[in-house]
Each structure stands twice: as structure tokens, then as C-alpha cells.
Protein backbone atom coordinates (compact mmCIF):
# COMPACT_ATOMS: atom_id res chain seq x y z
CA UNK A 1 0.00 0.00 0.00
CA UNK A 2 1.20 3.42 -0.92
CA UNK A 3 -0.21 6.76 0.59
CA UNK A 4 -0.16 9.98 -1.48
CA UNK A 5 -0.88 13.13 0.41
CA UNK A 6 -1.49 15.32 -1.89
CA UNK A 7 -4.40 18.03 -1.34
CA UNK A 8 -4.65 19.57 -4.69
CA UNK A 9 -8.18 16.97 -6.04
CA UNK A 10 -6.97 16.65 -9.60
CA UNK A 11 -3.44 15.72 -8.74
CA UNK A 12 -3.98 13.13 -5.78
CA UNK A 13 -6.98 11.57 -8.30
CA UNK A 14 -4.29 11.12 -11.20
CA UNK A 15 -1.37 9.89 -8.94
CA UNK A 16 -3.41 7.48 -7.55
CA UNK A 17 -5.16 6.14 -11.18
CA UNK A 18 -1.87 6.40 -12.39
CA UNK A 19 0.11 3.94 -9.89
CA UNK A 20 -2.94 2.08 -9.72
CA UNK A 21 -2.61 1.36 -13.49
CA UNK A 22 0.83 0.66 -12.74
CA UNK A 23 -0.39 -2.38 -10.09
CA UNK A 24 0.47 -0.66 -7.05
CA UNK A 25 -2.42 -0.15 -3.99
CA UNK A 26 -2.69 3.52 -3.60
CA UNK A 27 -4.92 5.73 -1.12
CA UNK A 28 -4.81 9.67 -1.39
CA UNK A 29 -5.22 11.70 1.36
CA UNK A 30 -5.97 15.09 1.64
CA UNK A 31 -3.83 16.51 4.82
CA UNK A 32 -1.88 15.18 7.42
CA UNK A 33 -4.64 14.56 9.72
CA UNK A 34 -5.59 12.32 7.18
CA UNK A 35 -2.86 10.67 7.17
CA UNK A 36 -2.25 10.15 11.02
CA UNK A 37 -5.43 8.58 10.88
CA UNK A 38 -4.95 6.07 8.22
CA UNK A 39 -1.66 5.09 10.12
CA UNK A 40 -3.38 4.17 13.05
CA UNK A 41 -5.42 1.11 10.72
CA UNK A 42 -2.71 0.28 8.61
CA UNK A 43 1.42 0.71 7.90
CA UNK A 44 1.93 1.39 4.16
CA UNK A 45 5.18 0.26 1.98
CA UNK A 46 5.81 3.92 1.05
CA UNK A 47 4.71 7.54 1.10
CA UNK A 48 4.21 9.94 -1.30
CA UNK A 49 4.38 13.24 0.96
CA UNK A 50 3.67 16.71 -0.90
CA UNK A 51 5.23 19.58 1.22
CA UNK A 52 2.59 22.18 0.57
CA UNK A 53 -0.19 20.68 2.71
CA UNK A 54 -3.01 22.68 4.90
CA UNK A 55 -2.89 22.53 8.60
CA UNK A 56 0.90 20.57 9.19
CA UNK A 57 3.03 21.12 6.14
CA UNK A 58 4.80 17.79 4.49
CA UNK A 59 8.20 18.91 6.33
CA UNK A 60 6.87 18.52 9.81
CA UNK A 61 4.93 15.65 9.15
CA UNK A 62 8.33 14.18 7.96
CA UNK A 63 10.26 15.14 10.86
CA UNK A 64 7.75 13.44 13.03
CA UNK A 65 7.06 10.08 10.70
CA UNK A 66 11.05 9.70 11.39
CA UNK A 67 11.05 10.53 15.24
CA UNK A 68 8.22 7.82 16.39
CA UNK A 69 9.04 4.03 16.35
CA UNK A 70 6.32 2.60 14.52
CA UNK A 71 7.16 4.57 11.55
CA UNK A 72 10.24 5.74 11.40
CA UNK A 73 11.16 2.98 8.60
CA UNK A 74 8.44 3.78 6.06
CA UNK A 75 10.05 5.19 3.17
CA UNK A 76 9.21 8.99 2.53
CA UNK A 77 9.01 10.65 -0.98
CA UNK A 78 8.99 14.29 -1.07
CA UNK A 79 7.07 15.93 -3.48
CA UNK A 80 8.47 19.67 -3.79
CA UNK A 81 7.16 22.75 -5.73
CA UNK A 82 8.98 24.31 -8.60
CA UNK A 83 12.06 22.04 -7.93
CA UNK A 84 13.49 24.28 -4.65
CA UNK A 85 16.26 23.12 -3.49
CA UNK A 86 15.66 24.47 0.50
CA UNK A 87 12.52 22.05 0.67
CA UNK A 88 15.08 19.23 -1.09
CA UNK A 89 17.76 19.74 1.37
CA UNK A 90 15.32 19.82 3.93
CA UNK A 91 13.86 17.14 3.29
CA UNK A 92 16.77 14.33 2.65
CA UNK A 93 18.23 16.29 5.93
CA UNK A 94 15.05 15.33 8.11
CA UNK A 95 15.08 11.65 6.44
CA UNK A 96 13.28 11.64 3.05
CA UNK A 97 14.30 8.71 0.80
CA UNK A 98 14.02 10.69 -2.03
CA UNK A 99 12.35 13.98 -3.57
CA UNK A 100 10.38 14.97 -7.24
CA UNK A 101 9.68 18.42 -8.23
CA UNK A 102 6.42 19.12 -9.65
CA UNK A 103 5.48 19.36 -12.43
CA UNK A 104 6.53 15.67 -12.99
CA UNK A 105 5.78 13.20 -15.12
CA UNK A 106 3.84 9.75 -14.26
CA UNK A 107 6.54 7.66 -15.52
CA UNK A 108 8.92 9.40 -13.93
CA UNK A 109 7.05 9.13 -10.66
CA UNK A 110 6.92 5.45 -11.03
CA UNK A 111 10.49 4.87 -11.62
CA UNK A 112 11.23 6.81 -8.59
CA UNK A 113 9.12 4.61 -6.19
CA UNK A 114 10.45 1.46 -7.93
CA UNK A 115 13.87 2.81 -7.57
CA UNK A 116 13.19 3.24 -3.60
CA UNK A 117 11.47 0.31 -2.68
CA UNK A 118 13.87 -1.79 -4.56
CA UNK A 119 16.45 0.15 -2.28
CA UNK A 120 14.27 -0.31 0.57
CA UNK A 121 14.12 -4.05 -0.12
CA UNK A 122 18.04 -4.38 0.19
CA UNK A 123 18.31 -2.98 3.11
CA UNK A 124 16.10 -5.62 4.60
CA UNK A 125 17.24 -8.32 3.03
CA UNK A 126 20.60 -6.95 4.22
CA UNK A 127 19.68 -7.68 7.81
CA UNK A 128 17.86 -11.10 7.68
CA UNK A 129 19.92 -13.54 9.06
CA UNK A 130 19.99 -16.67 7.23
CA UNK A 131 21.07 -20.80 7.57
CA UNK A 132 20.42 -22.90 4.87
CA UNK A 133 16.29 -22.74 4.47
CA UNK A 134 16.05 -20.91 7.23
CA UNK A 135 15.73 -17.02 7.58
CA UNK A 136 14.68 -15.10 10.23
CA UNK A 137 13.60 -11.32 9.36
CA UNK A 138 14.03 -9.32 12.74
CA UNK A 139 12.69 -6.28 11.78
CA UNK A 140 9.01 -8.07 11.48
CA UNK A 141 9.91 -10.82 14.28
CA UNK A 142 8.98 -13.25 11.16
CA UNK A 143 10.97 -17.12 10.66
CA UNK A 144 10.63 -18.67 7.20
CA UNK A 145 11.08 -22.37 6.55
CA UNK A 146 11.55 -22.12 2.34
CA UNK A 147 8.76 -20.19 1.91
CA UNK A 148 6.78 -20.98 4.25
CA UNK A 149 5.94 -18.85 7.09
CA UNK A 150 6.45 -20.59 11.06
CA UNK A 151 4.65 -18.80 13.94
CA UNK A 152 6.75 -19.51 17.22
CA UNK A 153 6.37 -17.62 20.69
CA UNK A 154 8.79 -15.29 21.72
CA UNK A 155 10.99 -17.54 23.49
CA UNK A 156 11.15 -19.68 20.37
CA UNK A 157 12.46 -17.00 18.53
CA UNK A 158 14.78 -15.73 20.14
CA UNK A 159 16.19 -19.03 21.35
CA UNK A 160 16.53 -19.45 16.89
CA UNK A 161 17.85 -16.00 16.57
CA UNK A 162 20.60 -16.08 19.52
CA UNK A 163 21.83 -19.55 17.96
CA UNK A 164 21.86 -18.29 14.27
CA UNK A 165 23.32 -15.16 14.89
CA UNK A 166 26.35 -17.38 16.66
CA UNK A 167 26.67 -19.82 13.81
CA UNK A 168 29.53 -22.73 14.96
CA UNK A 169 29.25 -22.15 18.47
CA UNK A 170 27.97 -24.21 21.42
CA UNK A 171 25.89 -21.98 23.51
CA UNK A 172 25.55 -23.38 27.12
CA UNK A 173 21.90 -24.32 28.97
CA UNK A 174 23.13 -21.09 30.61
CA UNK A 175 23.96 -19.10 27.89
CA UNK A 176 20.89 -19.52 25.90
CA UNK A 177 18.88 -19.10 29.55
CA UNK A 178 20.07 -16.37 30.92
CA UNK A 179 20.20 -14.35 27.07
CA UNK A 180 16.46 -15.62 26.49
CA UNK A 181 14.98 -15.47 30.18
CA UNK A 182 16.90 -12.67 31.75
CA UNK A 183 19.77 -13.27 34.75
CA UNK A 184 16.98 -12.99 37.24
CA UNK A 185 14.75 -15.70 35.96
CA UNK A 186 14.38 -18.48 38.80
CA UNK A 187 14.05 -21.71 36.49
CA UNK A 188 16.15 -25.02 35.33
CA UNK A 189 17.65 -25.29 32.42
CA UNK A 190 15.20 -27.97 31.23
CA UNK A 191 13.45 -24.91 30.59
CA UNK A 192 15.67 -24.36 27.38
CA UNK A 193 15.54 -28.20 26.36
CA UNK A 194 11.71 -28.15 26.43
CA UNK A 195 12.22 -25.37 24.22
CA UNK A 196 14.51 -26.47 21.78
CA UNK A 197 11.92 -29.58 21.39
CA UNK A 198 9.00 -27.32 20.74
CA UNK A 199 11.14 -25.44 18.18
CA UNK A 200 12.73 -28.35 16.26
CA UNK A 201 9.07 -29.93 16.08
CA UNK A 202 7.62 -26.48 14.29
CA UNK A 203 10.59 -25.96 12.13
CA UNK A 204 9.79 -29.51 10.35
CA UNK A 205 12.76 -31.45 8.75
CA UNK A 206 14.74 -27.66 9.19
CA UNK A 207 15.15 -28.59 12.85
CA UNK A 208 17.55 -30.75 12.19
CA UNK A 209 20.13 -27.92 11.56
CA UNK A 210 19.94 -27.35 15.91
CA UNK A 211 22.40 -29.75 17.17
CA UNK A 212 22.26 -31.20 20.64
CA UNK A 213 26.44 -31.12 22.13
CA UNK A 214 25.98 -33.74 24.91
CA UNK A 215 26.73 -32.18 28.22
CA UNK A 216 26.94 -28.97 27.15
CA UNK A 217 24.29 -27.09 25.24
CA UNK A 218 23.37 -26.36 21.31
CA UNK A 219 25.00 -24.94 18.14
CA UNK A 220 23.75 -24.48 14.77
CA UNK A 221 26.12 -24.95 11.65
CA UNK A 222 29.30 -26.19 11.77
């Protein structure tokens, strides 16, 4: 889903036909209330942010998409009038992935959010930690077997996430209890095996990669 805030009618209504013929989801929206609203139903892939709004202009709506958690990571084009290079300054400055100058063209406009999610899409992929068929994507707490999405609990996770990110080495009972549970967490470390049980079983045949080290603890790879 893209947004495009845009609150000139005729604009936001071709921007929106035109991605849509392009086979993105669009919604327009009108201001930046607008737009906090929408947020609160639904995170979109990108936005298309015009700086000349009503009520909060596109520049402080950008400096406060980038300063909350929840959506400081959703990609930001600017949309600047007569090309001014203060607003484009500004705006890469306070975060924006990238800027067009109106009057632009809808090809051109295209391009440009290709050009940034494909960027966008690196990153991620940049961060997912990945063993054989498995990859974990931390920045959505997702695992993938293939692909094939597994739904663990949070202790399953993180139990697969500690281990891959230390690829070759034998973590402890205590290691992997005291990372996962926290030093103050009165339990065994039988907690862990049951665990590791519950983990293998929901990661199918791709269990197999977590190795039990007799007397010790667990590793994944070699």
C-alpha cells in the first residue's frame, strides 16, 4: 500500500489512477490529519508526501514520521514545488528517501518509487539472518522455513535468533537461559531443552540444523 498526500483533487486523483494502473495499492489523502489517521489502521510500503499541505506542512509531518518508532522505517518521498532546493535539502536532511519536483511526469514518478522500494528491499534483506532454508527477518519478528511462514512464541524466537546469529558455536543451557529469560529468571535449564523440542518440532525437517552437544548445550552450523 502506498499513501499519497497530496491536497490539490486533480493531482492526488491522477497519482493514484496512475500507480494504480501501474499495479500498485494507492490511497490519497488530503492533509496530514488524514494521514495520522490512516496510520493508526494500517502501515503502508511507502509515502508519497507533498510539502505544501493545509494545517501541518509535508516537512513537519516528515520530521515526526522519522522521530516515532512505529514509523520511522516507512520510506518517505517528497514531493516539492517548482524544484526548490531548500525544501530538497530539507527534506533528505530530516530523512526523506528521495524527492520529485512538480510538475513531474507519471513515468517518472513510477520509476522513482520502484527505484526506492527496490532500495528499501536491500536494506532488509541486508539484515535477515539466514542458515540454509532458514531465515529469520528481525525487523518483522517473522521465521521462514523455504517459503513458508512458522509462527513460534517469543521464546522460540529468540532461542533461533541467539543460535543463528552465533553460527559454529555451542551456547551453554546457561547461555541460551540467561540471554532468552533474563539473569533474574528463577528456572532449570530444562526450561531451554523443552524449548529447543518445541522449536525443532515447528521448524519440520529444518530442525535438524539445531544440534544437541551432549553435556553442554546447542550450536547451529558447523
Amino acid at each position: 500500500m502506498i499513501y499519497c498526500v497530496e491536497d490539490e483533487k486533480n493531482i492526488r486523483e491522477l497519482v493514484v489512477y496512475a500507480l494504480t494502473a501501474s499495479g500498485f495499492e494507492v490511497l490519497g489523502l488530503s492533509d496530514g490529519r488524514q494521514l495520522w489517521e490512516q496510520l493508526k489502521q494500517e502501515t503502508p510500503e511507502l509515502i508519497l508526501l507533498d510539502i505544501m499541505l493545509p494545517g501541518e506542512d509535508g516537512l513537519e509531518i516528515l520530521r515526526k514520521l522519522k522521530k516515532e518508532t512505529e514509523t520511522k522505517d516507512i520510506p518517505v518521498i517528497m514531493v516539492t514545488a517548482k524544484g526548490s532546493e531548500y525544501d530538497k535539502v530539507v527534506g533528505l536532511d530530516n530523512g526523506a528517501d528521495d524527492y520529485i519536483a512538480k510538475p513531474f511526469g507519471m513515468m517518472e514518478l513510477v520509476a522513482r518509487i520502484k527505484a526506492v522500494m527496490r532500495r528499501v528491499d536491500k536494506m532488509h534483506a541486508a539484515d535477515n539472518i539466514v542458515y540454509k532454508n532458514i531465515r529469520i527477518l528481525p525487523q518483522s519478528h517473522q521465521v521462514y522455513v523455504d517459503q513458508q511462514e512458522v509462527t513460534l512464541t517469543l521464546k522460540e524466537y529468540e532461542l533461533l535468533k541467539y543460535l543463528m546469529e552465533n553460527l559454529g558455536m555451542v551456547l551453554t543451557r546457561d547461555q541460551l537461559l540467561n540471554y532468552v529469560w533474563g539473569y533474574d529468571f528463577d528456572g532449570e535449564t530444562r526450561t531451554v531443552d523443552v524449548h529447543i523440542r518445541t522449536l525443532r518440532q515447528k521448524l519440520g525437517d529444518a530442525g535438524e540444523v539445531i544440534k544437541t552437544i551432549r553435556g553442554v548445550g546447542y550450536r547451529i552450523g558447523d
